[in-house]
Protein backbone atom coordinates (compact mmCIF):
# COMPACT_ATOMS: atom_id res chain seq x y z
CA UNK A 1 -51.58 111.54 -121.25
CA UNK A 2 -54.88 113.35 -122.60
CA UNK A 3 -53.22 114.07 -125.58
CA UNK A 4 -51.89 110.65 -126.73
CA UNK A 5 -54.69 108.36 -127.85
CA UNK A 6 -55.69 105.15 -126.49
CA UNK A 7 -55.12 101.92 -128.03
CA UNK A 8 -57.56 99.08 -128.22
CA UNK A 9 -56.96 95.80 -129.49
CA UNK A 10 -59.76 93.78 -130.69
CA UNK A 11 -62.56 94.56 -133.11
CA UNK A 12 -65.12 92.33 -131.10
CA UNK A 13 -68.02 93.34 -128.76
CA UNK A 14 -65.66 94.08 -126.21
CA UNK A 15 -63.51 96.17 -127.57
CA UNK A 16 -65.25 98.08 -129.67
CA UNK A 17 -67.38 98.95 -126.47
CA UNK A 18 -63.74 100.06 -124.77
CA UNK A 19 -63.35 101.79 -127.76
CA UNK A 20 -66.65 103.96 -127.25
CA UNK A 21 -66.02 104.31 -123.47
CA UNK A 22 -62.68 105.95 -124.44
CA UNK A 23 -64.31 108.53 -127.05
CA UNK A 24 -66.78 109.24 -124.60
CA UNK A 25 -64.45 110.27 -122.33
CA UNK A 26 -63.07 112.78 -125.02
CA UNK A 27 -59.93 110.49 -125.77
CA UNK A 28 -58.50 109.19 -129.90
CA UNK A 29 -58.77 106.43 -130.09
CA UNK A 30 -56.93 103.69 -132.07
CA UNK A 31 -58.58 100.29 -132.31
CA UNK A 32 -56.81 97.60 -134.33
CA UNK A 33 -58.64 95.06 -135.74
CA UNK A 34 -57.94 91.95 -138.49
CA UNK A 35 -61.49 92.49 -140.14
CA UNK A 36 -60.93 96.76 -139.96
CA UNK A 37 -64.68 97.59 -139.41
CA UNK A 38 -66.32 100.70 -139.51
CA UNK A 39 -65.69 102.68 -136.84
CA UNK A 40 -68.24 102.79 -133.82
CA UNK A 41 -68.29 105.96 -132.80
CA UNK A 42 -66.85 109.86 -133.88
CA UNK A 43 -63.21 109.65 -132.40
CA UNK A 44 -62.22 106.45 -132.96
CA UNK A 45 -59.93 105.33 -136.05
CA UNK A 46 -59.95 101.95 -136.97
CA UNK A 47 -56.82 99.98 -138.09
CA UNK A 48 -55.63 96.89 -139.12
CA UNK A 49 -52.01 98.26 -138.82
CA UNK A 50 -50.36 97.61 -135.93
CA UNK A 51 -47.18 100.27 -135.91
CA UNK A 52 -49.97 103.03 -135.56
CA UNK A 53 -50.19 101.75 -131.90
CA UNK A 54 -46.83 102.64 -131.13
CA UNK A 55 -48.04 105.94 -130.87
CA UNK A 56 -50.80 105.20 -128.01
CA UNK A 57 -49.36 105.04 -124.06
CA UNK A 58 -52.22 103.03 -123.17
CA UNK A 59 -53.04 99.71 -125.18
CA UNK A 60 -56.46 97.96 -124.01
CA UNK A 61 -56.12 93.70 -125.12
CA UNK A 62 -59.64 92.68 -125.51
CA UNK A 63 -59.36 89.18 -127.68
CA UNK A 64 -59.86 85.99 -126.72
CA UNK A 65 -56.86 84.24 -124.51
CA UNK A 66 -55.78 81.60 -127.03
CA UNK A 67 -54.89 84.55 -128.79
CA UNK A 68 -53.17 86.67 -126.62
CA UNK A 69 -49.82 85.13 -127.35
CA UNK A 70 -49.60 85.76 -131.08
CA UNK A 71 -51.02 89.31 -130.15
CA UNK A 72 -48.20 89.97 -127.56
CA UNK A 73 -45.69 89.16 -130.08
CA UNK A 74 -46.82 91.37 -132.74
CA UNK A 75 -47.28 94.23 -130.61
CA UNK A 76 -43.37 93.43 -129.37
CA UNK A 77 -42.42 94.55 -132.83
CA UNK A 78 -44.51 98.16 -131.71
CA UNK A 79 -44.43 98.78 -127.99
CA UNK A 80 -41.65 99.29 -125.10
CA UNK A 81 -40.93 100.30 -121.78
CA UNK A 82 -42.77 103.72 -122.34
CA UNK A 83 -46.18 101.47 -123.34
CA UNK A 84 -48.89 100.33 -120.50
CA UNK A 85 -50.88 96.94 -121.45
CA UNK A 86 -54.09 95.71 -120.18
CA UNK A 87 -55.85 93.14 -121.34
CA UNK A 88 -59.70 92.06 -120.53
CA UNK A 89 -59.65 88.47 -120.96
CA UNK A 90 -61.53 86.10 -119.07
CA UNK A 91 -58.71 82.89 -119.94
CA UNK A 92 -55.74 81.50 -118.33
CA UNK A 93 -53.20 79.94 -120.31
CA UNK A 94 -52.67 75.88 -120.77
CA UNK A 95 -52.72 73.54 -118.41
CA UNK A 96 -50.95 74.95 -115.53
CA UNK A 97 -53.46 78.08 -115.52
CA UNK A 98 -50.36 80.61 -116.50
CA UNK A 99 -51.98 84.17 -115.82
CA UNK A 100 -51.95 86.57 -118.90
CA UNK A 101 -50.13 89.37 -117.76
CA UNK A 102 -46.95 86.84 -117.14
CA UNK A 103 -47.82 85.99 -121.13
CA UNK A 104 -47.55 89.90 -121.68
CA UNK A 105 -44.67 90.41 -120.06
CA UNK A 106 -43.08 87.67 -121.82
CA UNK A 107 -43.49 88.18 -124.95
CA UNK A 108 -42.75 92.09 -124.99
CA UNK A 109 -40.31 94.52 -123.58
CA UNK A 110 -43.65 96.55 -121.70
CA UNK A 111 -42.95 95.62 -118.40
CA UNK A 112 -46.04 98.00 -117.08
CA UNK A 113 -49.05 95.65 -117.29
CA UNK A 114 -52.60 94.94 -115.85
CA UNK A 115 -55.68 93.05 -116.04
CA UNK A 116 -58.94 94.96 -116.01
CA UNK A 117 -62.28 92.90 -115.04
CA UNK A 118 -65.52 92.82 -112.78
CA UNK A 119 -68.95 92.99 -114.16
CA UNK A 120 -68.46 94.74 -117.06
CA UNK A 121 -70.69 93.46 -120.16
CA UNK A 122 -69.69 95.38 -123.58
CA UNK A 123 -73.05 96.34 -124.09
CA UNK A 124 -73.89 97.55 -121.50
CA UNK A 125 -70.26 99.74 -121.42
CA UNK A 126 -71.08 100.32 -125.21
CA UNK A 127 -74.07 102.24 -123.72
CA UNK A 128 -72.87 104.13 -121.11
CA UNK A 129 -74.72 102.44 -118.52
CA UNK A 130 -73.87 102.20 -114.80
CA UNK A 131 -70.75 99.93 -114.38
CA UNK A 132 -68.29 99.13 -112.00
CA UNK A 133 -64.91 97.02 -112.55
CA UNK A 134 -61.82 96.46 -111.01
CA UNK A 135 -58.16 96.78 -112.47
CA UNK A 136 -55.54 94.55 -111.55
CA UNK A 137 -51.73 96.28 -111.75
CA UNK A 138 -48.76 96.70 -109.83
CA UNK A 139 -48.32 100.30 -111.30
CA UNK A 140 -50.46 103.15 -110.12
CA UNK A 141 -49.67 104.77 -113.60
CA UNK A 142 -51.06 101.67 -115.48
CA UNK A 143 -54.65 102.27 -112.83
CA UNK A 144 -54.71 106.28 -113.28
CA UNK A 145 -54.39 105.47 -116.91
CA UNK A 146 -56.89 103.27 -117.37
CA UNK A 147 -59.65 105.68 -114.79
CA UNK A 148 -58.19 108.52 -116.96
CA UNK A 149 -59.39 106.48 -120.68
CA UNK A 150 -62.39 104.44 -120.06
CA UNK A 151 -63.49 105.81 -116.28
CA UNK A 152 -65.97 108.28 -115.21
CA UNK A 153 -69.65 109.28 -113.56
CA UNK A 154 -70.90 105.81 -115.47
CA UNK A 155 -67.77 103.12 -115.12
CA UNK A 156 -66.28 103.09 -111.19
CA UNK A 157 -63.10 101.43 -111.16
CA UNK A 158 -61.63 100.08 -108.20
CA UNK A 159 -57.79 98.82 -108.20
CA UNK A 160 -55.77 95.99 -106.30
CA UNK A 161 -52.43 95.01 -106.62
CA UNK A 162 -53.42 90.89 -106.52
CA UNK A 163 -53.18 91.06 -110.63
CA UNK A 164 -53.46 87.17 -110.22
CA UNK A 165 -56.10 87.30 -108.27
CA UNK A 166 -58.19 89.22 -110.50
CA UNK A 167 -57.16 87.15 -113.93
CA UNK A 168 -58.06 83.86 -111.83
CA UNK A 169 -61.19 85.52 -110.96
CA UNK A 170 -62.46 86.24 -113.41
CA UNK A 171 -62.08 83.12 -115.97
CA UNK A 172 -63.38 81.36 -112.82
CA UNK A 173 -66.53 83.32 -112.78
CA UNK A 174 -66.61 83.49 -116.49
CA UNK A 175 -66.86 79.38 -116.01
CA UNK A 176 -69.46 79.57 -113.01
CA UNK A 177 -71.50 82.43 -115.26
CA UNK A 178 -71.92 79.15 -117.44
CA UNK A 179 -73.08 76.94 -114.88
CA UNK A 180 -75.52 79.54 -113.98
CA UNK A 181 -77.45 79.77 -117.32
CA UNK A 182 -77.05 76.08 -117.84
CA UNK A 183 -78.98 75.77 -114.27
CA UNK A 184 -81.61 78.49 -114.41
CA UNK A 185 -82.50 76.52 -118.08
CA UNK A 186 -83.03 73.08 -116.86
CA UNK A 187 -84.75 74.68 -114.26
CA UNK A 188 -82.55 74.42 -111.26
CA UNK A 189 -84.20 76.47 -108.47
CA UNK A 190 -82.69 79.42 -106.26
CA UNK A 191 -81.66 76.91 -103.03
CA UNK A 192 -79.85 74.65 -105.33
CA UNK A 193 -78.26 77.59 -107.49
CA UNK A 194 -76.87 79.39 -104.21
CA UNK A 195 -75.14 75.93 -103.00
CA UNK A 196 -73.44 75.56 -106.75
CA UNK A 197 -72.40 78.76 -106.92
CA UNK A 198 -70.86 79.55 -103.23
CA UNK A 199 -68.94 76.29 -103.81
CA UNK A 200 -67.97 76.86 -107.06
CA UNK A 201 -66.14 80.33 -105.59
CA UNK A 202 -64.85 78.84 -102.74
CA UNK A 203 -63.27 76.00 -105.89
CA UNK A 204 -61.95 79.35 -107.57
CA UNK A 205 -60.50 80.76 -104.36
CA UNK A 206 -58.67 77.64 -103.71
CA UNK A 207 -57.60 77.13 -107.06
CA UNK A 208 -56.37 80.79 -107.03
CA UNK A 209 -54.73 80.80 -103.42
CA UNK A 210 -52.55 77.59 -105.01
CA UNK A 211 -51.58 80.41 -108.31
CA UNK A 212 -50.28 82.78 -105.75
CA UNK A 213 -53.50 84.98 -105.64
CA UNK A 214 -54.98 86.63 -102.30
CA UNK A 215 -58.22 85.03 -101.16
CA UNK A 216 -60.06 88.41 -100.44
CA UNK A 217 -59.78 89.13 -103.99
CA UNK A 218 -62.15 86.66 -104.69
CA UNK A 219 -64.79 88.02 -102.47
CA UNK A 220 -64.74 91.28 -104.20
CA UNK A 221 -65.65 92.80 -107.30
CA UNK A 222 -63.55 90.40 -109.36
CA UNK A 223 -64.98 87.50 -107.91
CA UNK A 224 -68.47 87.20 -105.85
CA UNK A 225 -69.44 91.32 -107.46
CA UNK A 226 -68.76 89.60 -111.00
CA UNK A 227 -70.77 86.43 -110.28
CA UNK A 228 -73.58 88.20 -109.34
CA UNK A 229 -74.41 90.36 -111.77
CA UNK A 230 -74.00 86.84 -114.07
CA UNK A 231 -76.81 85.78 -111.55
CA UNK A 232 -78.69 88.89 -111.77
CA UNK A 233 -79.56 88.88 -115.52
CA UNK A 234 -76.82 90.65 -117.16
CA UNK A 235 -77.13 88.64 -119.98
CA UNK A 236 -73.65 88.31 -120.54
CA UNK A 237 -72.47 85.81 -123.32
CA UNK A 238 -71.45 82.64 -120.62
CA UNK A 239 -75.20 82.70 -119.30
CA UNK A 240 -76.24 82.37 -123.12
CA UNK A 241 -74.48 79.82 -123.75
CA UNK A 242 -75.24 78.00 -120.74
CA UNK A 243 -78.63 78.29 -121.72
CA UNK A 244 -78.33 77.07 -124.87
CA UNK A 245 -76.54 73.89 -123.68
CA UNK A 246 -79.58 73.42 -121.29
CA UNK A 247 -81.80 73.08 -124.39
CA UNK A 248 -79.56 70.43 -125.72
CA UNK A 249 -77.75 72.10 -128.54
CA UNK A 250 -74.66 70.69 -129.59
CA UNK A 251 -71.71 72.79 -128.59
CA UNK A 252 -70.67 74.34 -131.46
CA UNK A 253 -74.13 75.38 -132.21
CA UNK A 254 -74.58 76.64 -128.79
CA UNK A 255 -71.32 79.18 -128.91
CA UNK A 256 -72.71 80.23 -132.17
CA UNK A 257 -75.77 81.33 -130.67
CA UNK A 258 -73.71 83.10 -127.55
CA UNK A 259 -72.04 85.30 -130.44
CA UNK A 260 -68.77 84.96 -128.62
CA UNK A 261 -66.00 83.62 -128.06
CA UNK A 262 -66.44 81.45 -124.57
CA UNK A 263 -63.28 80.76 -122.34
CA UNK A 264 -64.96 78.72 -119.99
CA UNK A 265 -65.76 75.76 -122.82
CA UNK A 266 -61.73 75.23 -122.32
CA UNK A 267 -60.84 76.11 -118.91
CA UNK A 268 -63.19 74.02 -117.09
CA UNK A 269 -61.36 70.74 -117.68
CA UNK A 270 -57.68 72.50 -117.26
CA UNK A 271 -58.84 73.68 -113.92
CA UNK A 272 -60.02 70.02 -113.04
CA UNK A 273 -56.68 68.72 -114.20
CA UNK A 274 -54.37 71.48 -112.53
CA UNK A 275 -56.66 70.74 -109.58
CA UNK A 276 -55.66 67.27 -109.57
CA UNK A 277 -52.26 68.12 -109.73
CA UNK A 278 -52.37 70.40 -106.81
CA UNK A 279 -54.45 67.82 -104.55
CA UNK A 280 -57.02 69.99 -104.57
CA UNK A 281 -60.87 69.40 -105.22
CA UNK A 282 -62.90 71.06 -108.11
CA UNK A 283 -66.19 69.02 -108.16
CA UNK A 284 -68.11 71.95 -109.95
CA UNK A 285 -65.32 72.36 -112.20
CA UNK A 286 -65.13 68.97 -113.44
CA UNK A 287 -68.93 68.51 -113.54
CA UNK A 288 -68.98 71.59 -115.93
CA UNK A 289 -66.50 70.25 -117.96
CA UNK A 290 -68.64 66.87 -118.39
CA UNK A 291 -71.59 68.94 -119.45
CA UNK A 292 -69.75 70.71 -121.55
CA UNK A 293 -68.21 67.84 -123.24
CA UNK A 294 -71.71 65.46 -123.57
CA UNK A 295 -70.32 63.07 -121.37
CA UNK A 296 -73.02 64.18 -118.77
CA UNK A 297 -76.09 65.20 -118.70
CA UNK A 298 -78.91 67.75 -116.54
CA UNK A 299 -80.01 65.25 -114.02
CA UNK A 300 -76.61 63.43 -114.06
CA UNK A 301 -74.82 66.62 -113.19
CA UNK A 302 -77.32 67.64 -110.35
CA UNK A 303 -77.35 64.63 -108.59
CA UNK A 304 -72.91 64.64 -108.90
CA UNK A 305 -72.99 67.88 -107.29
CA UNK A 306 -75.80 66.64 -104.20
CA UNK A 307 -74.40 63.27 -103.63
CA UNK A 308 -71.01 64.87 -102.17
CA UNK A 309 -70.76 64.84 -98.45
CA UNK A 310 -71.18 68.18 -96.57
CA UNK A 311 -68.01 69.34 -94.80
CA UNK A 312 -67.24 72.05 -93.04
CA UNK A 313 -68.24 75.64 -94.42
C-alpha cells in the first residue's frame, strides 16, 4: 500500500490539506483538481486528469455534495473493485437525505467505501496540528488505509461501522455549527446556546435513527466531539458564516465571506421536510432554515425556539 500513492479529489481547502497530511506521512500523492493549482507541498502532483487516479488504491472525495454525483461518475470511467473511496463531505443528498456512500456505490463499480469526519478543520490538518476524526466503513482495509495515508502522532482516527451514522452526523453538525455562530453574533448567551444545541443533536439523532443510523454514533466524535469543537472556536467555515448572517449580510454575500462552500444553507430545509415526512419534529432545523432564507429574523428565531413546551429530556 506504501508504495501506491494516494488520491485526493478536490483542489479546495479541504483537500489540499488531505493532500499535505498524506505527504507528511511520506505518501505520493495525486490530487485532481478542475482549476490544477500549484501544488501545496513537495510530494504531491497535481492533476486535472482523472485516468492518473486509476493508479492510486486509496481515493480521498473532498468536494462539495451537490457534486459528488458527477464526480462518482467520472471516476467510474477510472476506478474498480481493487479502488477504496472516501469522501469528506458534510451533505446528504435531495430530499430524502440519501447518504453519500450509497451515491458512491451507485455510480461506480468500487464497492469498498467510507465516510471520514469529526472535527477536522483543513487548516488546522493543513498544519499538522492536533486532530482527531472518525472514519465511517464497513471494510477494515478501507480504515487501515485511510490511518496508513493521512493518520499519525497529530490526526487520531477512530472507526465505526454506522457509515450512516457518521454522514448524518456530520451534515447535521455542519448545520448546528451554523446556528452556533449565528447565536454567539447576535449575542445569544451560554444557557441559551447549550439548550439549542443539545436539542438540535437530539433533532439529528432522531432524524438519523429514522435513516437507519445507530444513536450512539451521534454522541461520539461524529456528532457531540464535532459540535464542540464548532463551539469551542475552531473557526471552521459554518461558524463564519453564521456570523456573518448575524450581522445581516445577505446570503450570498455571507458564503462569500465563509470562503466555502456551506452544506448546511441547503440541508436545513430538506431535513425539515424529510422530518415532516417521517412525523418527526425538527424545530431547530426549520428555524435555521427560516434564518437562512430571510423569512425570520434574530429575535423572531429566539423566541420560536423558547416558546416550545418542555417535554421530557
Amino acid at each position: 500500500m506504501s508504495r501506491m500513492p494516494v488520491g485526493v479529489v478536490g483542489g479546495g481547502p479541504f483537500g489540499r490539506a488531505l493532500a499535505v497530511a498524506a505527504a507528511r506521512n511520506g505518501r505520493s500523492v495525486l490530487l485532481w483538481s478542475r482549476r490544477a493549482p500549484a501544488a501545496p507541498a513537495p510530494g504531491i502532483v497535481v492533476t486535472d486528469d482523472a485516468s492518473a487516479l486509476e493508479r492510486a488504491e486509496l481515493v480521498l472525495v473532498a468536494v462539495p455534495s451537490p457534486h459528488i454525483a458527477s464526480i462518482a461518475a467520472m471516476l467510474s470511467r477510472w476506478l474498480d473493485g481493487r479502488h477504496l473511496l472516501v469522501h469528506a463531505s458534510r451533505g446528504l443528498e435531495g430530499d430524502g437525505l440519501r447518504p453519500l456512500s450509497h451515491v458512491l456505490r451507485e455510480r461506480t463499480a468500487v464497492r469498498r467505501v467510507g465516510v471520514l469526519a469529526g472535527p477536522i478543520v483543513a487548516a488546522a490538518l493543513e498544519a499538522g496540528a492536533p486532530l482527531g476524526g472518525i472514519v465511517g466503513t464497513l471494510f477494515g482495509e478501507v480504515e487501515e488505509a485511510v490511518r496508513a495515508a493521512i493518520g499519525g502522532p497529530t490526526l487520531r482516527l477512530y472507526a465505526t461501522r454506522d457509515v450512516v451514522g457518521v454522514e448524518v452526523a456530520a451534515a447535521m453538525v455542519g448545520l448546528l455549527s451554523l446556528a452556533a455562530g449565528f447565536c454567539r453574533g447576535i449575542g445569544v448567551g451560554p444557557g441559551s446556546l447549550a439548550v439549542l444545541l443539545s436539542r438540535g443533536m437530539a433533532e439529528a439523532r432522531r432524524i438519523g435513527q429514522a435513516l437507519g443510523a445507530e444513536a450512539r454514533t451521534f454522541e461520539g466524535l461524529a456528532g457531540h466531539g464535532d459540535l464542540l469543537a464548532a463551539v469551542a472556536g475552531d473557526e471552521r467555515p459554518e461558524v463564519r458564516l453564521g456570523r456573518a448572517l448575524a450581522r445581516g449580510l445577505p446570503l450570498a454575500e455571507a458564503v462569500r465571506e465563509a470562503g466555502a462552500h456551506i452544506e448546511g444553507v441547503s440541508i436545513a430545509r430538506r431535513v425539515q421536510r424529510f422530518a415532516a415526512r417521517a412525523g418527526l419534529e425538527a424545530p431547530v432545523s426549520a428555524t435555521i432554515a427560516d434564518v437562512i432564507d430571510g423569512s425570520l429574523g434574530p429575535e423572531g428565531a429566539i423566541a420560536r425556539l423558547m416558546a416550545r413546551p418542555a417535554g421530557l429530556e
